[in-house]
N, C-alpha and C. Protein backbone atom coordinates (compact mmCIF):
# COMPACT_ATOMS: atom_id res chain seq x y z
N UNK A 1 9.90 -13.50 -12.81
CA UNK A 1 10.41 -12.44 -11.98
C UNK A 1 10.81 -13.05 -10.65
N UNK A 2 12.03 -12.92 -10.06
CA UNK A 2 12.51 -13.65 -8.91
C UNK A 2 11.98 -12.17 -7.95
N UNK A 3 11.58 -13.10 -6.37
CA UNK A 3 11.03 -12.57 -5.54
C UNK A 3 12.23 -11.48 -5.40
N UNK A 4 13.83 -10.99 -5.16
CA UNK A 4 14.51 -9.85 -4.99
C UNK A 4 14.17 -8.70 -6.23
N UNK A 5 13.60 -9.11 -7.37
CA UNK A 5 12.89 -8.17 -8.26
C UNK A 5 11.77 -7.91 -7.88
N UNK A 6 11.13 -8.52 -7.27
CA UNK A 6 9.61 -8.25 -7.02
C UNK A 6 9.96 -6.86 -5.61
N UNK A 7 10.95 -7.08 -4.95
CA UNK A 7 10.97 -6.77 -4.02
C UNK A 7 11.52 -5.31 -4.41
N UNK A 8 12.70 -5.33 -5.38
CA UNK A 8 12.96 -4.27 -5.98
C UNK A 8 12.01 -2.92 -6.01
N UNK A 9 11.16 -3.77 -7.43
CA UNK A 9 9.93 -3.10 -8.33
C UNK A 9 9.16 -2.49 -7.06
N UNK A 10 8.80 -3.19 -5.62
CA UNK A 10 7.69 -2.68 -4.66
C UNK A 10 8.25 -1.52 -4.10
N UNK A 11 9.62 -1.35 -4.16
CA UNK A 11 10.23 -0.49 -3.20
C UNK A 11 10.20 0.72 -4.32
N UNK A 12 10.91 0.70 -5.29
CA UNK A 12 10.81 1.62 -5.98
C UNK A 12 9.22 2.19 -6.13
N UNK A 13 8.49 1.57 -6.24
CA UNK A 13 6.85 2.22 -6.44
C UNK A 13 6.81 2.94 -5.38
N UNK A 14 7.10 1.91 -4.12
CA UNK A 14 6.61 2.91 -2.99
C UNK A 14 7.33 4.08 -2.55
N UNK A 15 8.55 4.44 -2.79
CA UNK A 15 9.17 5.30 -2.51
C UNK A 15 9.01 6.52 -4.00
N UNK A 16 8.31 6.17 -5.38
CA UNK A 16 7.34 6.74 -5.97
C UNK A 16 6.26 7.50 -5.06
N UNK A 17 5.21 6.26 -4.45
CA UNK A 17 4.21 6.67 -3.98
C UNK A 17 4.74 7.69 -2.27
N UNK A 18 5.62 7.53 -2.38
CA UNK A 18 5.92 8.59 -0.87
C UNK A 18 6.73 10.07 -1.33
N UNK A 19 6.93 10.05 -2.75
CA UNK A 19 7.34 11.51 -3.36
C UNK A 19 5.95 11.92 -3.42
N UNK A 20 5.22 11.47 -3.86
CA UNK A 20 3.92 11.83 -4.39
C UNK A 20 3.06 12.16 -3.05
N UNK A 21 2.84 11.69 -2.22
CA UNK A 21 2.36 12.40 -0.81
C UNK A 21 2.92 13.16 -0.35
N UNK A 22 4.78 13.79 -0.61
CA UNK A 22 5.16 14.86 0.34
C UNK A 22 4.35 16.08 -0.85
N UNK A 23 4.11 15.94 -2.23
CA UNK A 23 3.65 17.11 -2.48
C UNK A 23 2.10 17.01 -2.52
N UNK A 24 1.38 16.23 -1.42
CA UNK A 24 -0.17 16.64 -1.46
C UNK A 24 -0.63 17.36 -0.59
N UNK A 25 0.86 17.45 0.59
CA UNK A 25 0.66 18.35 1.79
C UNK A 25 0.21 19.87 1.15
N UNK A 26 0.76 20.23 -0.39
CA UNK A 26 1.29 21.25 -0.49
C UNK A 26 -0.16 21.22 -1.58
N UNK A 27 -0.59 20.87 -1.73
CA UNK A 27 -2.00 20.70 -2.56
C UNK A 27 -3.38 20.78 -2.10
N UNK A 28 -3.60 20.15 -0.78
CA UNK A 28 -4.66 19.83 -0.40
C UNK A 28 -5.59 18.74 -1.04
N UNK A 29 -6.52 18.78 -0.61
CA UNK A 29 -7.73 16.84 -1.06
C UNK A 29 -7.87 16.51 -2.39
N UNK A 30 -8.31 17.74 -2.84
CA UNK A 30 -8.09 17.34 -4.70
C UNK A 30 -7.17 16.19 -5.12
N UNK A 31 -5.80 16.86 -4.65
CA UNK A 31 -4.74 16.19 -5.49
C UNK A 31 -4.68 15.04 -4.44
N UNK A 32 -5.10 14.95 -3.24
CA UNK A 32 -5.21 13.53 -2.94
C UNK A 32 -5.86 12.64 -2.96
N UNK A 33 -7.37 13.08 -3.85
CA UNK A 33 -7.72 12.12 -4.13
C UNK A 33 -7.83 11.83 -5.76
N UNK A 34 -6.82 12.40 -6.47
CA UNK A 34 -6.41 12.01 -7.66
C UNK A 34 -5.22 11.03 -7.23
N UNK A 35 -4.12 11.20 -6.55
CA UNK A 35 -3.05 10.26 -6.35
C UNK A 35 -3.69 9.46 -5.70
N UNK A 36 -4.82 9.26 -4.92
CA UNK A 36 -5.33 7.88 -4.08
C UNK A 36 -5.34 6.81 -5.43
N UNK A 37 -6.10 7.45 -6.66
CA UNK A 37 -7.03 6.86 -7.54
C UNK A 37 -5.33 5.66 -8.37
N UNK A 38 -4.50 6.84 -8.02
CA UNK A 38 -2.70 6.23 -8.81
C UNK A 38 -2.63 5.47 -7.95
N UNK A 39 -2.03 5.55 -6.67
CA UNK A 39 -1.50 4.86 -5.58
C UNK A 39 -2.57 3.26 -5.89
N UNK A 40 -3.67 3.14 -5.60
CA UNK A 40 -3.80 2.43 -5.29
C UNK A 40 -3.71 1.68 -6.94
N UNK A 41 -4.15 1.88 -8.04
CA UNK A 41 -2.98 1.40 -9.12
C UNK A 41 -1.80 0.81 -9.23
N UNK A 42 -1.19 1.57 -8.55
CA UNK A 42 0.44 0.85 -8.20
C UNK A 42 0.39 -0.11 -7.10
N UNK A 43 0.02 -0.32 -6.19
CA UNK A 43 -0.42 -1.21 -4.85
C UNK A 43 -0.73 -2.51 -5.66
N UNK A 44 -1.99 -1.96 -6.30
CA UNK A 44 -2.49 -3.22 -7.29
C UNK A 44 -1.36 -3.61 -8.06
N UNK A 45 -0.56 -3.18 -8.79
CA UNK A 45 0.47 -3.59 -9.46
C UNK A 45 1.41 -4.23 -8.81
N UNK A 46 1.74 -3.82 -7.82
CA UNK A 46 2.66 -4.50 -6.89
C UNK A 46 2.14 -5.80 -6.24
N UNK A 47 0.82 -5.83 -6.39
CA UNK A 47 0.63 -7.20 -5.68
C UNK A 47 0.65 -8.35 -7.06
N UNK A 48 0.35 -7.79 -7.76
CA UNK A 48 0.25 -8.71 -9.08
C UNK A 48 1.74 -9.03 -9.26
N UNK A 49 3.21 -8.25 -8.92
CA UNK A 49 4.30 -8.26 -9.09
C UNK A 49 5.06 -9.53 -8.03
N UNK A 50 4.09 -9.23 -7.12
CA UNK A 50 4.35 -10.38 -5.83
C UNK A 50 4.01 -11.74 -6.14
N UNK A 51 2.81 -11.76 -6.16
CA UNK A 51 2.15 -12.49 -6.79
C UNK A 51 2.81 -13.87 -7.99
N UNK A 52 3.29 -12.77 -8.92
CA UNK A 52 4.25 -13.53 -10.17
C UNK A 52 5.25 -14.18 -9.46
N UNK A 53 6.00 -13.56 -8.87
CA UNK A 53 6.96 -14.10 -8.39
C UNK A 53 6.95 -15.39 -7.50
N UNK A 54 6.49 -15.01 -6.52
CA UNK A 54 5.76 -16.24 -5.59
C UNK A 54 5.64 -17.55 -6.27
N UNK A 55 5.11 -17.24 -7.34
CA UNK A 55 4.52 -18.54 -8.24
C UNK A 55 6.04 -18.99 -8.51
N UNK A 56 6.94 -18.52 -8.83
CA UNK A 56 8.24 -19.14 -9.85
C UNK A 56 8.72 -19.37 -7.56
N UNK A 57 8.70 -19.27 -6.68
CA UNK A 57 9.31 -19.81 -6.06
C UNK A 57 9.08 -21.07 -5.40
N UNK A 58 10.01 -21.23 -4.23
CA UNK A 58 9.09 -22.51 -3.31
C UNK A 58 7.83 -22.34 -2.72
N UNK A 59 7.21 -23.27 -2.24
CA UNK A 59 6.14 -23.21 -1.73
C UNK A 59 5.97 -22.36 -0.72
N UNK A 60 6.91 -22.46 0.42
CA UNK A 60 7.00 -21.47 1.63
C UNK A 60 6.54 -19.80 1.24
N UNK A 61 7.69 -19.35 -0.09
CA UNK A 61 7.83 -18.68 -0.69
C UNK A 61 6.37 -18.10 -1.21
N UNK A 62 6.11 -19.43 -1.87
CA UNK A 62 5.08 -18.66 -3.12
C UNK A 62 3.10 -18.38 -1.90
N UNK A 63 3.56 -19.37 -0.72
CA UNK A 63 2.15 -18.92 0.47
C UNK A 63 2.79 -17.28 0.96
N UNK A 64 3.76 -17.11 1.05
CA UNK A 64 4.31 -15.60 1.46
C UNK A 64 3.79 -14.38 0.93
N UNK A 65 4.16 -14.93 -0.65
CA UNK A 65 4.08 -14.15 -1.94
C UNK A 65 2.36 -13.65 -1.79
N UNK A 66 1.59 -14.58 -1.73
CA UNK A 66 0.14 -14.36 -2.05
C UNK A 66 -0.74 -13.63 -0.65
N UNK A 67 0.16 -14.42 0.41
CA UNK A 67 -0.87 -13.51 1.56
C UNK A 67 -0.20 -11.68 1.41
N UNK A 68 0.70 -11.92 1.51
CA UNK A 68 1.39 -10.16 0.37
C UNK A 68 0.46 -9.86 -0.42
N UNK A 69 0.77 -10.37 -1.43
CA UNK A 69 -0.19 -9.75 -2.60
C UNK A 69 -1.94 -9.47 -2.20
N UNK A 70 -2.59 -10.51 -1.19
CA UNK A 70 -3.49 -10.53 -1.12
C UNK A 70 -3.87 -8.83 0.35
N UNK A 71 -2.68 -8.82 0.85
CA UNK A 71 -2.78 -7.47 1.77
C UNK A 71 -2.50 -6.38 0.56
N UNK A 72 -1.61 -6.21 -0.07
CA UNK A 72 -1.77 -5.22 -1.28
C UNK A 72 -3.00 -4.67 -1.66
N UNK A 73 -3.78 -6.02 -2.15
CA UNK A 73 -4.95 -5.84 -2.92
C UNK A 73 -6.31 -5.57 -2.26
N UNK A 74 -5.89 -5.68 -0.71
CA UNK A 74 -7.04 -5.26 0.13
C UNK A 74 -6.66 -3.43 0.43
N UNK A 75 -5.35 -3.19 0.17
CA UNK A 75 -5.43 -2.02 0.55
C UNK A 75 -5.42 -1.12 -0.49
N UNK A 76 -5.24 -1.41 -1.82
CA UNK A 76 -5.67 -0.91 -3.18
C UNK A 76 -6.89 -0.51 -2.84
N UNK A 77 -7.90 -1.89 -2.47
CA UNK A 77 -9.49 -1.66 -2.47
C UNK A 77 -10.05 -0.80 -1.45
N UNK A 78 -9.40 -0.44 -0.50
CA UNK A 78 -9.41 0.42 0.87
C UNK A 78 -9.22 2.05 0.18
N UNK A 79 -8.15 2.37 -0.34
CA UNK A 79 -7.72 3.53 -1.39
C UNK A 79 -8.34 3.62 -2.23
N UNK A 80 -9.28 3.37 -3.18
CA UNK A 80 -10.04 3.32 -3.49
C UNK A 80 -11.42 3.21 -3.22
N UNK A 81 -11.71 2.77 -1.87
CA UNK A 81 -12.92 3.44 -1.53
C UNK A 81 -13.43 4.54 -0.63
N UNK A 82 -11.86 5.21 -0.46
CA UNK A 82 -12.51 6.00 0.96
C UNK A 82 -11.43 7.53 0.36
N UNK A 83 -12.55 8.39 0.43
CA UNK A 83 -11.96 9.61 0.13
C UNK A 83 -10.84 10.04 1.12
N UNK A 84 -10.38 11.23 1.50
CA UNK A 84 -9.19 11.76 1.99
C UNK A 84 -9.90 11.48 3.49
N UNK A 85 -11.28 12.43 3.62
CA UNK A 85 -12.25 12.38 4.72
C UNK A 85 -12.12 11.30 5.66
N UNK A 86 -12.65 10.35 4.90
CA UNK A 86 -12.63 9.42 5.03
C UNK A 86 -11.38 8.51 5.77
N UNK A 87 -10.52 8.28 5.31
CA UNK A 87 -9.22 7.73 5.98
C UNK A 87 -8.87 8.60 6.91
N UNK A 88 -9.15 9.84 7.15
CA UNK A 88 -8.35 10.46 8.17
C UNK A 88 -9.88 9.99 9.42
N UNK A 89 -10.75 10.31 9.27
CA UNK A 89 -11.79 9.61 10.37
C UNK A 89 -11.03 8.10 10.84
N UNK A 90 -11.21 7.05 9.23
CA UNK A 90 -10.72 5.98 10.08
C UNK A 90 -9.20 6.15 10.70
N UNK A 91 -8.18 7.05 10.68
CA UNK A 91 -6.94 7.15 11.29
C UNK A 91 -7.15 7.57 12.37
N UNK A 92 -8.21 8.67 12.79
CA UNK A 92 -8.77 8.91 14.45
C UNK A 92 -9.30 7.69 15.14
N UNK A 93 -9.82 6.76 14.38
CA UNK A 93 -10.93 5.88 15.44
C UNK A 93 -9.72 4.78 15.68
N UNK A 94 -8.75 4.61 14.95
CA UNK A 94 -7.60 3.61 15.58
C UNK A 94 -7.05 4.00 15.97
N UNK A 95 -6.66 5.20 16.05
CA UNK A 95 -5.75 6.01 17.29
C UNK A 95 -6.38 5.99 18.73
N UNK A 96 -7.72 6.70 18.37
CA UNK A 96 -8.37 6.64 20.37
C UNK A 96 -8.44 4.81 20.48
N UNK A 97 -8.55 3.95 19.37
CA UNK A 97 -8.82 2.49 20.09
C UNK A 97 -7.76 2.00 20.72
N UNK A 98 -6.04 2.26 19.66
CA UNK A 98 -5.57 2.03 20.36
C UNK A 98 -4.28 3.48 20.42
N UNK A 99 -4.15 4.14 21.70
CA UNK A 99 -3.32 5.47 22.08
C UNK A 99 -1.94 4.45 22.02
N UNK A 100 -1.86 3.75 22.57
CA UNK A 100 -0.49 3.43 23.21
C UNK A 100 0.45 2.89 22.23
N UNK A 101 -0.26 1.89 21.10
CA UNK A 101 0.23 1.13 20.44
C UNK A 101 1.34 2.31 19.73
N UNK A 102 1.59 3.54 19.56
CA UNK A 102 2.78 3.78 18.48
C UNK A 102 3.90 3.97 19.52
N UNK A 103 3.50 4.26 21.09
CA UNK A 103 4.80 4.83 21.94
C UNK A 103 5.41 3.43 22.81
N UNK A 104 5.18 2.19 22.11
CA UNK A 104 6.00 0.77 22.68
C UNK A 104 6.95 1.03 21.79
N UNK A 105 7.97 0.15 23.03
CA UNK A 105 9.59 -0.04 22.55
C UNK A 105 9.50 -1.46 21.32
């Protein structure tokens, strides 16, 4: 799999996984933490997709490929361990740590 397929396959998942959150607004926690249990499935898949690829490139390439894949697979394991509750607490405690960081140019 050449890394512009890999890159393909990630985009398409994720823009999967971002249909699938505009209708959890409309659901509530249940259904988000059934799509957490998908999402992070596909995350995982996508890093394994990175991953492959990396390997068939150059070296530069294939250290790229894996610290990717290896952030994927930390945030699979993140989605998977933290209920809806949960992530929205940790989305407050990095917001008051850091306020400013989303309103820089």
């Amino acid at each position: 799999m050449k890394m512009a397929d890999a890159a393909t396959h990630l985009g398409e998942k994720l823009s999967v996984v971002k249909e699938e959150v505009k209708g959890l607004g409309r659901s509530g926690a249940e259904k988000l933490d059934q799509a957490r249990h998908w999402t992070a499935e596909e995350v995982q898949t996508a890093a394994s997709s990175v991953r492959t690829a990396g390997q068939h490139g150059s070296g530069a390439i294939d250290s790229l490929a894996r610290d990717t894949a290896d952030k994927l697979n930390s945030t699979a394991t993140y989605i998977r361990g933290h209920d809806a509750r949960g992530m929205v607490a940790d989305l407050r405690r990095v917001v008051r740590r850091h306020p400013d960081e989303g309103t820089k140019p």
